[in-house]
C-alpha atoms as a PDB file:
ATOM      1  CA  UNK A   1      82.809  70.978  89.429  1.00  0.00           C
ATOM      2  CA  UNK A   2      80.207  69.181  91.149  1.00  0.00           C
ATOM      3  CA  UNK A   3      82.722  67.621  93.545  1.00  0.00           C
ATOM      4  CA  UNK A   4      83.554  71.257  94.814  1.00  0.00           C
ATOM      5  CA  UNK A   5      79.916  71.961  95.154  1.00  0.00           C
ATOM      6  CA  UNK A   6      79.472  69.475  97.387  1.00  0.00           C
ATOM      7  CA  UNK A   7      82.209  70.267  99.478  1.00  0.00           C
ATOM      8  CA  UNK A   8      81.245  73.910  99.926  1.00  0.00           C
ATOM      9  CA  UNK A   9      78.175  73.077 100.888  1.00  0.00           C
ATOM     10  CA  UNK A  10      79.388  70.446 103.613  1.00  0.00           C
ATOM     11  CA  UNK A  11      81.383  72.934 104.644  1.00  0.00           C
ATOM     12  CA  UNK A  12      78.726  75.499 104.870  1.00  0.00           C
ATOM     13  CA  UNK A  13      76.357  73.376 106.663  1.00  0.00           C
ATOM     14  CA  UNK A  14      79.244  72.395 109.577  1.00  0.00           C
ATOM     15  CA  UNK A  15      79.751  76.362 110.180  1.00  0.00           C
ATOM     16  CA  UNK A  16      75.534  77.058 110.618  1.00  0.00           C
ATOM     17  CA  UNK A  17      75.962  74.592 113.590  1.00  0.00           C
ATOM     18  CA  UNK A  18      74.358  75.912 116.420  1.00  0.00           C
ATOM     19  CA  UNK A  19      76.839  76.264 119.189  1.00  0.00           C
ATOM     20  CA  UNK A  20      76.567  73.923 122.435  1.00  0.00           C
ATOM     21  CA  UNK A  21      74.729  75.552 125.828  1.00  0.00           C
ATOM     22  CA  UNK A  22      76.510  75.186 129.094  1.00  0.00           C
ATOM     23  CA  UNK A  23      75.419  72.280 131.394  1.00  0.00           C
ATOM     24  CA  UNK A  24      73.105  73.101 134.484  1.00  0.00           C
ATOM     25  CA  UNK A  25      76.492  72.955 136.670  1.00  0.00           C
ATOM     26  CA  UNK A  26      78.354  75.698 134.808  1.00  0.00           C
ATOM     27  CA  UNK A  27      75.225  78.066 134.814  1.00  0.00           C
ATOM     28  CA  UNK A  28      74.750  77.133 138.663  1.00  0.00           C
ATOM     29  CA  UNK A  29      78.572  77.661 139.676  1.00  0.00           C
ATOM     30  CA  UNK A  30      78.499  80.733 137.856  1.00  0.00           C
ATOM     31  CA  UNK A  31      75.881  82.399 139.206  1.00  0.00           C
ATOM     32  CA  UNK A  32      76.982  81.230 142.797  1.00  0.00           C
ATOM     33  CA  UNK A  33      80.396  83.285 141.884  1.00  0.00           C
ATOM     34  CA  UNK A  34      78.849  86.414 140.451  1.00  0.00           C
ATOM     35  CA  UNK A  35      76.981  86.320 143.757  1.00  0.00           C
ATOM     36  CA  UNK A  36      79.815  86.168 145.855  1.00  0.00           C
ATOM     37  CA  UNK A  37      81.939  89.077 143.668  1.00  0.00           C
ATOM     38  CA  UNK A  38      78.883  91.110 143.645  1.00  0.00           C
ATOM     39  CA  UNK A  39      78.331  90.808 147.457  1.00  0.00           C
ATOM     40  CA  UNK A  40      81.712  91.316 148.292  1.00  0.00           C
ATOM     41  CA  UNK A  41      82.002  94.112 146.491  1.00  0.00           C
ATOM     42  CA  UNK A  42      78.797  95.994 147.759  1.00  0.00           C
ATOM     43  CA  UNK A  43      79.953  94.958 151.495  1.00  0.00           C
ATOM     44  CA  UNK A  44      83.465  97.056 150.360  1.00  0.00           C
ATOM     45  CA  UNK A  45      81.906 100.109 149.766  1.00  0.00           C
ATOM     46  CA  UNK A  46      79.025 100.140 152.312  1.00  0.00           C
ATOM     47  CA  UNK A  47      82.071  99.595 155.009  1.00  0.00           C
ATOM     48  CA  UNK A  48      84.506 102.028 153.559  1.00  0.00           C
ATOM     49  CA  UNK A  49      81.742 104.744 152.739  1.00  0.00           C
ATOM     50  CA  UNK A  50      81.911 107.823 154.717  1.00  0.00           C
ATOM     51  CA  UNK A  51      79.327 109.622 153.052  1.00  0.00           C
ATOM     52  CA  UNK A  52      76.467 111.280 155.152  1.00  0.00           C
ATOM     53  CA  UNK A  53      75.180 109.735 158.438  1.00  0.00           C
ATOM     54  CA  UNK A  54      71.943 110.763 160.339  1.00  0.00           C
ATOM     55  CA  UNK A  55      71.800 112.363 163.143  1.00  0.00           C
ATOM     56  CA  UNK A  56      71.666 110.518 166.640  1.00  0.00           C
ATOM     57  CA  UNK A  57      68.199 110.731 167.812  1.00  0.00           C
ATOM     58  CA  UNK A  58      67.357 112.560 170.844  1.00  0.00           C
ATOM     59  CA  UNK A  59      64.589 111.205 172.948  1.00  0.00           C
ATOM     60  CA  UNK A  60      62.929 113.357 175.667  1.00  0.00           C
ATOM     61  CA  UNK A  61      61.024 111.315 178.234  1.00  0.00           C
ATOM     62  CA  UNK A  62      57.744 113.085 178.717  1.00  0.00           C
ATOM     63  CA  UNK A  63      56.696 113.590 182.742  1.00  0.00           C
ATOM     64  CA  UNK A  64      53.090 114.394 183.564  1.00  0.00           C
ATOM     65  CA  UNK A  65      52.397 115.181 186.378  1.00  0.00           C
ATOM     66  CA  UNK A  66      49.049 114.586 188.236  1.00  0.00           C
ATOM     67  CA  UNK A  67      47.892 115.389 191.808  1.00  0.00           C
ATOM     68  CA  UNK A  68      45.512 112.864 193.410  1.00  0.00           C
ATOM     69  CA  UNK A  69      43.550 114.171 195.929  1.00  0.00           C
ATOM     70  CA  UNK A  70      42.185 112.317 198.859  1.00  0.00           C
ATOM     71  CA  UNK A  71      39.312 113.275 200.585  1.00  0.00           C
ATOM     72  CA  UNK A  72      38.714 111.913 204.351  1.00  0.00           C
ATOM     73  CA  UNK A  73      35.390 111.987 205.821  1.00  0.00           C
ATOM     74  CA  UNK A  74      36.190 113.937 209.356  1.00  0.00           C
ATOM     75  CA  UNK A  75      34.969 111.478 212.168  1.00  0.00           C
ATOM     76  CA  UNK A  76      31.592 113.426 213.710  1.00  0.00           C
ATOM     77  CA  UNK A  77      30.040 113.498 210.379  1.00  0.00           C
ATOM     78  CA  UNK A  78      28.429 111.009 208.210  1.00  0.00           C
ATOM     79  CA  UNK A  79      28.973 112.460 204.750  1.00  0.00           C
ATOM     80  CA  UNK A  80      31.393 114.369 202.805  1.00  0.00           C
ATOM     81  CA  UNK A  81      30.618 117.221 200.675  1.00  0.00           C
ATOM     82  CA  UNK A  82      31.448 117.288 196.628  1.00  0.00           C
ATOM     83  CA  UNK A  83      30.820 121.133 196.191  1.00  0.00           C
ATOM     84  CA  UNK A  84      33.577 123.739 197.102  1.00  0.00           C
ATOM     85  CA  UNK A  85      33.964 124.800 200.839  1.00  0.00           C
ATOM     86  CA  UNK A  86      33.549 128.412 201.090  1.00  0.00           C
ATOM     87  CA  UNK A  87      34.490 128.984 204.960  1.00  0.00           C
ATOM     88  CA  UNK A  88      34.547 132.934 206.175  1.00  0.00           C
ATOM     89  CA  UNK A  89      37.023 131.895 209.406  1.00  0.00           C
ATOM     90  CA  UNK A  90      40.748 131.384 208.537  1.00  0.00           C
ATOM     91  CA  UNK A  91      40.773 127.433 210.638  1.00  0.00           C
ATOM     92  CA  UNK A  92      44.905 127.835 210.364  1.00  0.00           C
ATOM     93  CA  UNK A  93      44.334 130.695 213.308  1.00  0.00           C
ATOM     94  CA  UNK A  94      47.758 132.426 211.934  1.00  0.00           C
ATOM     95  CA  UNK A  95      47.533 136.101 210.857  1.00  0.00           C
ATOM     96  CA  UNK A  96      47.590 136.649 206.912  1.00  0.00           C
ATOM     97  CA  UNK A  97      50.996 137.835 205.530  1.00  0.00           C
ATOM     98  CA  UNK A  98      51.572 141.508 205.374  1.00  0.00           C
ATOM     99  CA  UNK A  99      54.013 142.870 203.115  1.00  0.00           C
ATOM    100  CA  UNK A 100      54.708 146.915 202.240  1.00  0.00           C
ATOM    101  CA  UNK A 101      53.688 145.987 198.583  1.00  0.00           C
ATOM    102  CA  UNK A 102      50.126 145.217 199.802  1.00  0.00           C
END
């Protein structure tokens, strides 16, 4: 009887064994080749999606427009005025515009 106790528990302590981790390499090739299924498989369905797409956007150029006025001194006098001209004579000499509305 001892004998048998003795082998059960060399047996017993062989099965507790803990069990071997993989090497650096196999944990580095691995990973490397889960990358490479994973990315393959996200580019697959990002190029054969057809799910919704965005709107083109529409850009509108935006024009301002600004009038730049010159002002030139007329030759007999010295200095030019910054107020408004009020002038009572029409200087264009042509006849205002008549119309049967007015």
């Amino acid at each position: 009887m001892v004998a048998t106790v003795a082998t059960e528990a060399s047996t017993v302590t062989e099965a507790r064994r803990k069990p071997r981790r993989p090497g650096p390499g196999a944990v580095i090739w691995g990973s490397i080749a889960l990358f490479a299924v994973l990315f393959a498989l996200l580019t697959y369905q990002l190029s054969s999606s057809s799910g919704p797409s965005t709107p083109p956007v529409v850009l509108r150029k935006v024009v301002k427009r600004r009038v730049v006025t010159t002002i030139v001194p007329t030759p007999g006098r010295s200095s030019v005025t910054a107020g408004p001209v009020v002038s009572s004579q029409s200087t264009s000499g042509a006849n205002p515009v008549t119309t049967s509305a007015s």
